[in-house]
C-alpha atoms as a PDB file:
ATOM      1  CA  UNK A   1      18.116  94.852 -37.521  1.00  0.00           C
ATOM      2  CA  UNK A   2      20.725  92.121 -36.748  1.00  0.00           C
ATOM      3  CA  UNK A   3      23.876  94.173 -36.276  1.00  0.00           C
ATOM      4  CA  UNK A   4      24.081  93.590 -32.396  1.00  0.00           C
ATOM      5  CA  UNK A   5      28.230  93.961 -32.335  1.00  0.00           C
ATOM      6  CA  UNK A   6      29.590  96.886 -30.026  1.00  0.00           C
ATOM      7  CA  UNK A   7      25.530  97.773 -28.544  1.00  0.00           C
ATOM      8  CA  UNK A   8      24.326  98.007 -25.719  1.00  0.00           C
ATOM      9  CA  UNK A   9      21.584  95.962 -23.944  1.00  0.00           C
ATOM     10  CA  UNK A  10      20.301  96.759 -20.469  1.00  0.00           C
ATOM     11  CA  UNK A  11      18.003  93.817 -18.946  1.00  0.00           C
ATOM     12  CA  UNK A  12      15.892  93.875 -15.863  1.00  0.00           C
ATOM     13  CA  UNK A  13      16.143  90.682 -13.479  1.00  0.00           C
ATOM     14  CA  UNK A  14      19.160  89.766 -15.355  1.00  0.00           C
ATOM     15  CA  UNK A  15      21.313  87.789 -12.611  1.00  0.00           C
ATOM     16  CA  UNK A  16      19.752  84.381 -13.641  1.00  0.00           C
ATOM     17  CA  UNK A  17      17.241  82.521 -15.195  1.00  0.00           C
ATOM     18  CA  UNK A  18      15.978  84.315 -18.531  1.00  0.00           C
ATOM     19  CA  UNK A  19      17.812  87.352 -18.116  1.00  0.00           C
ATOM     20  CA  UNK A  20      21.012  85.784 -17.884  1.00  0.00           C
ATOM     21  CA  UNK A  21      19.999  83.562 -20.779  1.00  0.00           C
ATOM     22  CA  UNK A  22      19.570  86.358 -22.754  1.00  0.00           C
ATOM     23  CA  UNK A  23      22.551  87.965 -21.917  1.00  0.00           C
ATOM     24  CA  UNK A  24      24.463  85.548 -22.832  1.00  0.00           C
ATOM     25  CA  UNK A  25      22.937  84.752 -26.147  1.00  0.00           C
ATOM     26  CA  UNK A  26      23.389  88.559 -26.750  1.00  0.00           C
ATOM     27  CA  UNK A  27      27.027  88.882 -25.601  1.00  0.00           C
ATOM     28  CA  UNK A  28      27.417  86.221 -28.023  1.00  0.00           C
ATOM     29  CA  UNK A  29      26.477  88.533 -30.641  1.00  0.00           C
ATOM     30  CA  UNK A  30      29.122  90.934 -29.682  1.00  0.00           C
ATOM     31  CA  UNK A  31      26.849  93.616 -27.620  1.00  0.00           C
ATOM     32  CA  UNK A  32      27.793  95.072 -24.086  1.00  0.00           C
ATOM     33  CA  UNK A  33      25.812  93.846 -21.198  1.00  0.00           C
ATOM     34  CA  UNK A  34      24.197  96.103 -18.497  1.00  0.00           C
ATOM     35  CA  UNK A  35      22.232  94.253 -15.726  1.00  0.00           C
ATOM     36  CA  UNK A  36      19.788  95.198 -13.367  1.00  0.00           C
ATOM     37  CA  UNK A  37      18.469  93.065 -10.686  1.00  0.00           C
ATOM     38  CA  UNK A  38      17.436  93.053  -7.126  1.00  0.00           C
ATOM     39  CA  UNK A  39      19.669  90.261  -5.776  1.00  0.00           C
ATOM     40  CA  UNK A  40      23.042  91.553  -5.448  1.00  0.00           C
ATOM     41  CA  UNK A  41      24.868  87.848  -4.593  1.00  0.00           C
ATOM     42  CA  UNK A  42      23.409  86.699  -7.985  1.00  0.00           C
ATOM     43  CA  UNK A  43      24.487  89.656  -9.652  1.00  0.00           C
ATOM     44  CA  UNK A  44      28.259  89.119  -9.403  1.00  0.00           C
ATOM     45  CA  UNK A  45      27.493  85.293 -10.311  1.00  0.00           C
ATOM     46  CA  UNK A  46      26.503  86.710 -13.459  1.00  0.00           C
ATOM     47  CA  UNK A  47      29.008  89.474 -14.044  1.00  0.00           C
ATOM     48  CA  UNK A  48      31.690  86.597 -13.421  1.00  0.00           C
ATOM     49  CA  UNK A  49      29.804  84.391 -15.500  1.00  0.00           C
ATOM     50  CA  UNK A  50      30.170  87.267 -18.257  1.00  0.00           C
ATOM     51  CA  UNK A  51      33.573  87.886 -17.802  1.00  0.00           C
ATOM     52  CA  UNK A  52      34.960  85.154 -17.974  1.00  0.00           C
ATOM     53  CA  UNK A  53      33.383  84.612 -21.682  1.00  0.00           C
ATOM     54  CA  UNK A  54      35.033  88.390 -22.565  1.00  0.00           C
ATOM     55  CA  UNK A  55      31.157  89.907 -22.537  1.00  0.00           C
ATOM     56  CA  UNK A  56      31.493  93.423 -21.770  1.00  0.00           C
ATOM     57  CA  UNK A  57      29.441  93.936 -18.325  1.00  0.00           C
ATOM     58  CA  UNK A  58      28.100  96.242 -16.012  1.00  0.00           C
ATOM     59  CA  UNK A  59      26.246  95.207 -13.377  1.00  0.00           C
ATOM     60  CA  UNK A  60      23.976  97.469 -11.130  1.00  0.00           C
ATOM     61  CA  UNK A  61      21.379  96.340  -7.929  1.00  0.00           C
ATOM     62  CA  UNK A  62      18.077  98.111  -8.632  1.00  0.00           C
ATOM     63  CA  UNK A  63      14.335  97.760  -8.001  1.00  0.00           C
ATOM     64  CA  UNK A  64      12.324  97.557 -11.188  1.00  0.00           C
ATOM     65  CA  UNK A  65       9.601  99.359  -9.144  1.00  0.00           C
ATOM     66  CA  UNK A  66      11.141 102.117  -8.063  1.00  0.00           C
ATOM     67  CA  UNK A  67      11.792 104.860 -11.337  1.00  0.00           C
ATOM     68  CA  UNK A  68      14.516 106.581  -9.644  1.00  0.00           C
ATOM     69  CA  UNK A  69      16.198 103.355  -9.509  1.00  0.00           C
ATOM     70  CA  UNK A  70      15.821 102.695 -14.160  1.00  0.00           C
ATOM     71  CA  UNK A  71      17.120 106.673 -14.214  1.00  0.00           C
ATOM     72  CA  UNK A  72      20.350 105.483 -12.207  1.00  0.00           C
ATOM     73  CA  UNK A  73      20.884 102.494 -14.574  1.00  0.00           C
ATOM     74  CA  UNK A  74      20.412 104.434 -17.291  1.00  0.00           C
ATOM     75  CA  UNK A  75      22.731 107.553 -16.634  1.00  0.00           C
ATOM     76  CA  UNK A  76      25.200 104.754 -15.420  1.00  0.00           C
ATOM     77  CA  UNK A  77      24.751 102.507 -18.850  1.00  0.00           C
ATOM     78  CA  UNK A  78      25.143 105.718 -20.828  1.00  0.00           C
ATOM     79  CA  UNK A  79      28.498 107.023 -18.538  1.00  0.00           C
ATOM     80  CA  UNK A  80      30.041 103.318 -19.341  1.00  0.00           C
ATOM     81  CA  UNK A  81      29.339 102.126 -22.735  1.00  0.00           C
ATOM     82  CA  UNK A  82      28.268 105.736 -24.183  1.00  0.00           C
ATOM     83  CA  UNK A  83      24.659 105.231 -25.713  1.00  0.00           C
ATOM     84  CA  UNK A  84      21.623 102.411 -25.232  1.00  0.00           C
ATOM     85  CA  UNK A  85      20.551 100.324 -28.014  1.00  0.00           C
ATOM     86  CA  UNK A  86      18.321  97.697 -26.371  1.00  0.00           C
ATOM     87  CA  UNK A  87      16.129  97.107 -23.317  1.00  0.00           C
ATOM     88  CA  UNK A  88      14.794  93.650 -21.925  1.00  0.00           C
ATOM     89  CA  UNK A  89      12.077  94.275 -19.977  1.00  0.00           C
ATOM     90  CA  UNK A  90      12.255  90.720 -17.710  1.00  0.00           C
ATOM     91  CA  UNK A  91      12.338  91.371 -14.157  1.00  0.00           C
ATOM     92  CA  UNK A  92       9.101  89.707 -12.891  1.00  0.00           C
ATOM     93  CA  UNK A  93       7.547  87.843 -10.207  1.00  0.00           C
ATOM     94  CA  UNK A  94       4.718  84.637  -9.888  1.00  0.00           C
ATOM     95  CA  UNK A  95       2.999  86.348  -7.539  1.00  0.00           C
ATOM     96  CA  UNK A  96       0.914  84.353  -4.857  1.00  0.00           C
ATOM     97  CA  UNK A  97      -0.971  81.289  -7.193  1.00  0.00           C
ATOM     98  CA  UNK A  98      -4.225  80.582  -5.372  1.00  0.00           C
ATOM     99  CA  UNK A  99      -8.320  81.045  -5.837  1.00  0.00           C
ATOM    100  CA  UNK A 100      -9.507  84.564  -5.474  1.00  0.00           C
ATOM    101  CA  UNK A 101     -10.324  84.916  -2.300  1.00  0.00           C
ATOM    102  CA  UNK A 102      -6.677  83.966  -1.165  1.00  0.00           C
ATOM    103  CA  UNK A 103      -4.754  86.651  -3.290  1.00  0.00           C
ATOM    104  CA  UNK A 104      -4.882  89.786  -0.907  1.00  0.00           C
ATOM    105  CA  UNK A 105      -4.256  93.844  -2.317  1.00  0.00           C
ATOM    106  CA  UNK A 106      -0.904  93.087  -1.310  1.00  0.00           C
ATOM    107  CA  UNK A 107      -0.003  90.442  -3.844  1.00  0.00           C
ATOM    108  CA  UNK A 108      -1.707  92.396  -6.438  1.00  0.00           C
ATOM    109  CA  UNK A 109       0.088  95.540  -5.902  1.00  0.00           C
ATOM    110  CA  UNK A 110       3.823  93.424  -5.658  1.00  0.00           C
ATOM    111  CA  UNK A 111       2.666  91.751  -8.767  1.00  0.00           C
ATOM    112  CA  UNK A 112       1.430  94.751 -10.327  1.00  0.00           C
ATOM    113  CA  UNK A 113       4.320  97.142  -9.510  1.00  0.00           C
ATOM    114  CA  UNK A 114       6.929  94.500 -10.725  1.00  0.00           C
ATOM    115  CA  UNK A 115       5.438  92.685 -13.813  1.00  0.00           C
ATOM    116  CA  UNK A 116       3.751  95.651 -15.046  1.00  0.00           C
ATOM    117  CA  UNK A 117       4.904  98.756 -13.910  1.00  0.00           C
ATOM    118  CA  UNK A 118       8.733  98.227 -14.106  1.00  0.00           C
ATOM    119  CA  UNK A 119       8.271  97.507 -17.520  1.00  0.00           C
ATOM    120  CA  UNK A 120       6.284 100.598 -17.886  1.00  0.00           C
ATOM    121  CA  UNK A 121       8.992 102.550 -16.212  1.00  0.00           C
ATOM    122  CA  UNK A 122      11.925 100.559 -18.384  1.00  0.00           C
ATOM    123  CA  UNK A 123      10.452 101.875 -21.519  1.00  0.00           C
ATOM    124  CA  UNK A 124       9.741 105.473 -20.587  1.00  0.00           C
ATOM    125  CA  UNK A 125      12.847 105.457 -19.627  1.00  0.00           C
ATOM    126  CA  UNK A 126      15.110 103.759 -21.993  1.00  0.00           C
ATOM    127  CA  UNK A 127      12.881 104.034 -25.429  1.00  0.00           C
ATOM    128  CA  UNK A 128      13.416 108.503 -25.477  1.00  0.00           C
ATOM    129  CA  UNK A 129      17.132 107.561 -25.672  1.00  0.00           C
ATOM    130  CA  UNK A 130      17.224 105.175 -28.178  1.00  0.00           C
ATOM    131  CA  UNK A 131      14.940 107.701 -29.899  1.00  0.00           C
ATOM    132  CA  UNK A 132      18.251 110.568 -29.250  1.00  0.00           C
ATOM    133  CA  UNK A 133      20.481 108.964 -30.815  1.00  0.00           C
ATOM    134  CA  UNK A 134      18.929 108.051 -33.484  1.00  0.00           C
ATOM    135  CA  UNK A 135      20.442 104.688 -34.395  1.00  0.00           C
ATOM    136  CA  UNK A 136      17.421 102.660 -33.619  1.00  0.00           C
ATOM    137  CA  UNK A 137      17.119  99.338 -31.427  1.00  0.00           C
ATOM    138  CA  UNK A 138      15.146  96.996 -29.865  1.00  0.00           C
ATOM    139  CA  UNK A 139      12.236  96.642 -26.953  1.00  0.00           C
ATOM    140  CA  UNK A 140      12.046  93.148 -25.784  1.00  0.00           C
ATOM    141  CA  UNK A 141       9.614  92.792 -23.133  1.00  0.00           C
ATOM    142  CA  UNK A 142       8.995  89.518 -21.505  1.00  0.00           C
ATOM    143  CA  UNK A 143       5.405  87.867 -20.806  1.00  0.00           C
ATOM    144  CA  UNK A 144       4.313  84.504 -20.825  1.00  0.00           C
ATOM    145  CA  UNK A 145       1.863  82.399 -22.399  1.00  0.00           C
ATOM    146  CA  UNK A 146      -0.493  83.197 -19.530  1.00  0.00           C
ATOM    147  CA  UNK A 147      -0.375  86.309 -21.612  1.00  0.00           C
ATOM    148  CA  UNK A 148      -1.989  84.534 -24.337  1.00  0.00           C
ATOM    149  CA  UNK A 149      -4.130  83.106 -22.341  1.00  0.00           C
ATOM    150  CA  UNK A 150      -6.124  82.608 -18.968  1.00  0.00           C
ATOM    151  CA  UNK A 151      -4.387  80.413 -16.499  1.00  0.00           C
ATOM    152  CA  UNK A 152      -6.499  79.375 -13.457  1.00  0.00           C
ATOM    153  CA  UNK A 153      -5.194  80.640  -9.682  1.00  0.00           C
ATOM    154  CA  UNK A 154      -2.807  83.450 -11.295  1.00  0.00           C
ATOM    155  CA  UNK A 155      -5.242  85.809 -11.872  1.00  0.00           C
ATOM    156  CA  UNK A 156      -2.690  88.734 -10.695  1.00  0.00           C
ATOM    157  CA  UNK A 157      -0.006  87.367 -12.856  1.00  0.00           C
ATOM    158  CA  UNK A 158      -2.074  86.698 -15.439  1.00  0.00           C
ATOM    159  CA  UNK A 159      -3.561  89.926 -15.603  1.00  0.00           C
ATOM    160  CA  UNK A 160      -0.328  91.751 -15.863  1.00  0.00           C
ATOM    161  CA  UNK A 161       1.176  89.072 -18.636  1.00  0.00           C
ATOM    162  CA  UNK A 162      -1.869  89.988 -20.519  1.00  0.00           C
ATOM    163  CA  UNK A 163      -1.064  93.670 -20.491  1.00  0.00           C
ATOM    164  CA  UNK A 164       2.437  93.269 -21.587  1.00  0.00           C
ATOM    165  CA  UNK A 165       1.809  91.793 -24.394  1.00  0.00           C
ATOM    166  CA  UNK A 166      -1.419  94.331 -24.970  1.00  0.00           C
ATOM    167  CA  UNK A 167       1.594  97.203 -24.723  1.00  0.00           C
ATOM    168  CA  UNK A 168       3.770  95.249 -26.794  1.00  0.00           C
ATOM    169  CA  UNK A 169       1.628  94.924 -29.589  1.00  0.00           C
ATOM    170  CA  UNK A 170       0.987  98.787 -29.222  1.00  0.00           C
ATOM    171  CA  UNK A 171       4.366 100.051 -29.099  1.00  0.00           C
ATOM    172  CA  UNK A 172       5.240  97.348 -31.992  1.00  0.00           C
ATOM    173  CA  UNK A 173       3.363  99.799 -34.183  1.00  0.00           C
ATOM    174  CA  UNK A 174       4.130 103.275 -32.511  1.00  0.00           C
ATOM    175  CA  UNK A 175       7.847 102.642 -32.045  1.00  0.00           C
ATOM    176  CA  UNK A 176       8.063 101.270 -35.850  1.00  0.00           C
ATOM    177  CA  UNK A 177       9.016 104.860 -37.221  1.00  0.00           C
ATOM    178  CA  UNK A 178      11.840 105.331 -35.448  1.00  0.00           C
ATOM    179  CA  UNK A 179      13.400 101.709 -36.188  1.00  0.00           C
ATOM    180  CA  UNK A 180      12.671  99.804 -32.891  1.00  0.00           C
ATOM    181  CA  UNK A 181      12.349  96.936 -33.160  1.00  0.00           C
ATOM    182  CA  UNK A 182       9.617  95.391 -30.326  1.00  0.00           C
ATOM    183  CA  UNK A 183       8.816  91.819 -29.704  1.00  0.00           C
ATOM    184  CA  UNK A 184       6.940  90.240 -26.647  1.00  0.00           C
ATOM    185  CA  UNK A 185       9.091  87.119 -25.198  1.00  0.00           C
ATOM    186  CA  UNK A 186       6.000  84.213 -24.292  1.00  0.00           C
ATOM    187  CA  UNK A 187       7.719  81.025 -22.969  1.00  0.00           C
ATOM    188  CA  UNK A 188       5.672  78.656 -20.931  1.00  0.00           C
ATOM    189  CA  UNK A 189       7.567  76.564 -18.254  1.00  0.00           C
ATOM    190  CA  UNK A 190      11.116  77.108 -18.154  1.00  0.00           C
ATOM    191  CA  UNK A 191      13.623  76.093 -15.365  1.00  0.00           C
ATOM    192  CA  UNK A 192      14.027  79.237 -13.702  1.00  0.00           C
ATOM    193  CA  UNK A 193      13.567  79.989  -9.998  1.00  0.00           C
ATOM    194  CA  UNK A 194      10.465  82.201 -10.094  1.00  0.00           C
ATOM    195  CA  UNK A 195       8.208  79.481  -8.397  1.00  0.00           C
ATOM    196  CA  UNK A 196      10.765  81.333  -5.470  1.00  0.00           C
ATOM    197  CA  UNK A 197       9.912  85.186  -6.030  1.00  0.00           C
ATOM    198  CA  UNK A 198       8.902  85.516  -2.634  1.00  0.00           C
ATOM    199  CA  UNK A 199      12.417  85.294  -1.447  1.00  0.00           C
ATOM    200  CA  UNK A 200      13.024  88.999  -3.052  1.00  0.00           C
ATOM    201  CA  UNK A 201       9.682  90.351  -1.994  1.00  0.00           C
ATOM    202  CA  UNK A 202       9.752  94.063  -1.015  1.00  0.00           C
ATOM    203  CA  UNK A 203       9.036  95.189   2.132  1.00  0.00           C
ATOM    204  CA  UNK A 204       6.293  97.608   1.168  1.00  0.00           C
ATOM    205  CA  UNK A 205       4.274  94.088   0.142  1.00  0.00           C
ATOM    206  CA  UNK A 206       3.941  92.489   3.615  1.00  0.00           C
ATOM    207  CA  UNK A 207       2.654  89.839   3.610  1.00  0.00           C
ATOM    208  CA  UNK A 208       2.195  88.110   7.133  1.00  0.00           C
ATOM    209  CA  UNK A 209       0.045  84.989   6.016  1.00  0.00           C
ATOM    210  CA  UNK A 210       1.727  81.976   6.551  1.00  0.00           C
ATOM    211  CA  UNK A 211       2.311  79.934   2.990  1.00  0.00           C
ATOM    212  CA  UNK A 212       0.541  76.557   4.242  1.00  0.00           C
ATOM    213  CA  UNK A 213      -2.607  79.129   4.145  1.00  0.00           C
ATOM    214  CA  UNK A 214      -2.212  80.415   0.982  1.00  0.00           C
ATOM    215  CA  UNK A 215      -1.815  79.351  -2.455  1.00  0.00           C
ATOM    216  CA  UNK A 216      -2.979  75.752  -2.154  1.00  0.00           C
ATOM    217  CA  UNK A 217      -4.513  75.950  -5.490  1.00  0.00           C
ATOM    218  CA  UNK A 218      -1.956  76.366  -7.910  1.00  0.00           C
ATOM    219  CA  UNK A 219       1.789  76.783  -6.228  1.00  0.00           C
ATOM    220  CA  UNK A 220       2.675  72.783  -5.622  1.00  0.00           C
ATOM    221  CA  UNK A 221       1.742  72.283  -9.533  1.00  0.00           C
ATOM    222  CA  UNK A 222       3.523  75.376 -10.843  1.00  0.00           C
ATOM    223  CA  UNK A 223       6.690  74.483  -9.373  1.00  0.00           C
ATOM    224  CA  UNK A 224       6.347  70.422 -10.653  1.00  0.00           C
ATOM    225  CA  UNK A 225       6.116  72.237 -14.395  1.00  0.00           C
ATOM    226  CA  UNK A 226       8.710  74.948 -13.925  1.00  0.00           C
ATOM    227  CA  UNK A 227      11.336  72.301 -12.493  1.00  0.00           C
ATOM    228  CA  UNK A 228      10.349  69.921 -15.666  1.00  0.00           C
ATOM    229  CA  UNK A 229      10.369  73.318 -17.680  1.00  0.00           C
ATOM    230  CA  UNK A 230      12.504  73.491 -21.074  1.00  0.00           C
ATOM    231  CA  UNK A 231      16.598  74.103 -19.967  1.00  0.00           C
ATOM    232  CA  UNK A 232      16.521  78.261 -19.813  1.00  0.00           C
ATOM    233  CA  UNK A 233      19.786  78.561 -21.957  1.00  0.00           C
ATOM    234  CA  UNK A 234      17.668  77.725 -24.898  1.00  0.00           C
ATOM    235  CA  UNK A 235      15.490  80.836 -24.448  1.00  0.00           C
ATOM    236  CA  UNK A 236      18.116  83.294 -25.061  1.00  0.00           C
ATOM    237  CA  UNK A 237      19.452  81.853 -28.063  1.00  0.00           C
ATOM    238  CA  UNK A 238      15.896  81.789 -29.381  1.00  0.00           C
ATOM    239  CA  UNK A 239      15.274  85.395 -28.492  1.00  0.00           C
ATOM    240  CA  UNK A 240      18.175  86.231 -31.206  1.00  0.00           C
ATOM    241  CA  UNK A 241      16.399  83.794 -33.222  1.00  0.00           C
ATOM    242  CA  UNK A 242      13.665  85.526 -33.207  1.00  0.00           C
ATOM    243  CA  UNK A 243      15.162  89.249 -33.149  1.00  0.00           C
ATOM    244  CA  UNK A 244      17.186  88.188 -36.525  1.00  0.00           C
ATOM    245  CA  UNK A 245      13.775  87.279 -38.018  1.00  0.00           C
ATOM    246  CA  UNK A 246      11.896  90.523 -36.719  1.00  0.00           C
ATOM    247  CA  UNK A 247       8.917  88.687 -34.887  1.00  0.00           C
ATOM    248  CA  UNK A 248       6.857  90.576 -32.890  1.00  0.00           C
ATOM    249  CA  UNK A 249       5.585  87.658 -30.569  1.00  0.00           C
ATOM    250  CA  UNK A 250       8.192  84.607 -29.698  1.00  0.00           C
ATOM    251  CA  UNK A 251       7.505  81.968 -28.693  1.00  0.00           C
ATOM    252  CA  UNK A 252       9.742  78.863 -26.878  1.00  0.00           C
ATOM    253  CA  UNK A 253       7.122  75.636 -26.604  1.00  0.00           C
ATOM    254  CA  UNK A 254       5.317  75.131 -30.203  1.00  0.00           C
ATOM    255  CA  UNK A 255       3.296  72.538 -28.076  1.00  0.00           C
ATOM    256  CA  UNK A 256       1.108  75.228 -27.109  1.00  0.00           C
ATOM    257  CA  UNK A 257      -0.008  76.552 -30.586  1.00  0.00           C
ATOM    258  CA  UNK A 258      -3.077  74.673 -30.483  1.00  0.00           C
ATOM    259  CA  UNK A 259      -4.114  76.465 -27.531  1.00  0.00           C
ATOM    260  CA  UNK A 260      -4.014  79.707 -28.697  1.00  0.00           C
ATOM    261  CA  UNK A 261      -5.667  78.340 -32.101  1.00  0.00           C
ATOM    262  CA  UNK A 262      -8.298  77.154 -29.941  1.00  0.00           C
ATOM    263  CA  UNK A 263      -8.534  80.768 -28.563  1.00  0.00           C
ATOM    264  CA  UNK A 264      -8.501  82.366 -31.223  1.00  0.00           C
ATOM    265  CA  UNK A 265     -11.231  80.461 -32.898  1.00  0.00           C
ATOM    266  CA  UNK A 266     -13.305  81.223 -29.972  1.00  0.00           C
ATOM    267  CA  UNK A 267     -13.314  84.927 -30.345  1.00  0.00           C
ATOM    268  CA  UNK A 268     -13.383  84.208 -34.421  1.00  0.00           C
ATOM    269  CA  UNK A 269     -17.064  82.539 -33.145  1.00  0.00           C
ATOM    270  CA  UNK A 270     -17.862  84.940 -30.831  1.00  0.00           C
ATOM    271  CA  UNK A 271     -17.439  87.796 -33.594  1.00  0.00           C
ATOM    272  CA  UNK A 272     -19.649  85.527 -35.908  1.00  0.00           C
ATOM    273  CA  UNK A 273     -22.312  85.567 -33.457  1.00  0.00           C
ATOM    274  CA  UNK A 274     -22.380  89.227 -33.026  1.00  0.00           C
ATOM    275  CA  UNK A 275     -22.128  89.749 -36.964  1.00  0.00           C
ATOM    276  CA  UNK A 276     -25.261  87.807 -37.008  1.00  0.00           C
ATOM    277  CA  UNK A 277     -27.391  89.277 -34.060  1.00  0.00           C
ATOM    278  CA  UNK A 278     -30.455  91.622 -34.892  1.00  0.00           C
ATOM    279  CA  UNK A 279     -29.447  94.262 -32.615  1.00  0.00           C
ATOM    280  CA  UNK A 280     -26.025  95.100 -34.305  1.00  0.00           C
ATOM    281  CA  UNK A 281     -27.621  94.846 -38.071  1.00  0.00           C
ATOM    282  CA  UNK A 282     -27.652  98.587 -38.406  1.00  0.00           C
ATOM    283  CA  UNK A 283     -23.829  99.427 -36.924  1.00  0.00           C
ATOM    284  CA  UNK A 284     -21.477 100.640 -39.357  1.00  0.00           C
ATOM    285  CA  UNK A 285     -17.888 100.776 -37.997  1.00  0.00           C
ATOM    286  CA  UNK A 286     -14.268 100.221 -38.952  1.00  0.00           C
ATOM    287  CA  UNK A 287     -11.376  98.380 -37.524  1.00  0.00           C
ATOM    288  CA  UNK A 288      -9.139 101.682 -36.275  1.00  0.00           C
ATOM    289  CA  UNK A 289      -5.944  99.894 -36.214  1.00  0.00           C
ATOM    290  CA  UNK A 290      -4.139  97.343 -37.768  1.00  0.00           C
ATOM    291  CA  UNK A 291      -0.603  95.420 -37.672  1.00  0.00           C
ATOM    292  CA  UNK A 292       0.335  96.127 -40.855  1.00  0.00           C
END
């Protein structure tokens, strides 16, 4: 599908950084623009950013991890612009980088219940009314290559890159049949501010240590490679790159391709090894499920 003119996107964390990006590359292509984020200053930056390039726009303060919050945006997408065509599942937070010991149930719930469970709650709540009308449309959700891959002291934000691109890959086939599109956004270091998501932490995640206790692993070094990160306008231009060529997985730094090669030809190894040990010689299975 690349007939984006007169649609309608709704994206999560859309007042800067990627989700701005994007919605700019897409009001480019002619589509109306809802956004959802959490910051409500940044919010009109963007909706006058928007409007002053003649982008359709609605813009709407939620919490990704509240579902009463995507059923508002929703009802209030679908009272403006009429019906929903695409959702960009890329409200998301770094989380608290550090060894294991210094990432408390706190962090992993706030990093959980954004990165993971808003994009559960985008879907089931946007993906039955693209199903109504019938028209088709697109699920973009947005990981990273820690998705791809393990990234030492972000175990929590690891963990739940690694799942979005698990439920991309499964709604990729499921959602197939009823022409949606779904493709799983993996950039590596981009200049964005989320080295900064504690500034919009919730209250529900306290989180009383000071920072010179925590984190010492892994923050000072992710923020050096996010500030030296690729320019973020280039990611939403390559998300409609990508869209226009169908891809499932897109990708923003080819300089990490030989990573995941090397990955992959791990587990290729690994599955040698097991093909060859005596005590699986007698199992018969089948694959159950396939891309194509």
């Amino acid at each position: 599908m690349t007939d984006y003119n007169g649609k309608t996107a709704v994206i999560s964390g859309g007042a800067e950084g990627i989700g701005l990006s994007i919605a700019v590359a897409l009001g480019e292509q002619g589509m109306n623009i809802v956004l959802g984020d959490i910051d409500p200053a940044q919010l009109a930056l963007a909706e006058e950013t928007l409007s002053k390039q003649g982008v359709p726009v609605l813009v709407l303060e939620m919490d990704v991890t509240k579902p009463q919050d995507w059923q508002r945006v929703t009802e209030q997408a679908i009272e403006r612009f009429g019906k929903i065509h695409m959702l960009v599942n890329n409200a998301g937070v770094s989380g608290a980088p550090g060894p294991i010991e210094h990432t408390k149930h706190d962090d992993w719930r706030w990093v959980i219940d954004t990165n993971l469970m808003g994009v559960v709650y985008g879907a089931e709540s946007v993906v039955p009314l693209i199903k109504q009308h019938g028209e088709g449309g697109w699920l973009i959700n947005v990981a990273s290559m820690a998705g791809m891959m393990g990234v030492p002291y972000a175990n929590a934000y690891t963990a739940t890159k690694v799942a979005v691109v698990g439920m991309s890959e499964s709604w990729y086939a499921e959602l197939k049949k009823h022409n949606i599109h779904v493709s799983v956004l993996c950039p590596a270091f981009v200049q964005t501010r989320i080295h900064l998501s504690h500034r919009n932490r919730q209250t529900q995640y306290k989180d009383d240590a000071p920072r010179s206790e925590r984190s010492s692993g892994g923050k000072n070094q992710a923020q050096e490679l996010v500030e030296n990160g690729i320019p973020v306008e280039i990611v939403g231009k390559r998300v409609v790159e990508a869209l226009n060529a169908n891809e499932l997985y897109i990708f923003t730094h080819p300089s990490h391709r030989e990573i995941t090669k090397q990955r992959a030809e791990a587990i290729d190894a690994a599955f040698a090894r097991a093909a060859d040990s005596p005590l699986l010689q007698d199992i018969d299975d089948q694959p159950i499920f396939s891309f194509e």
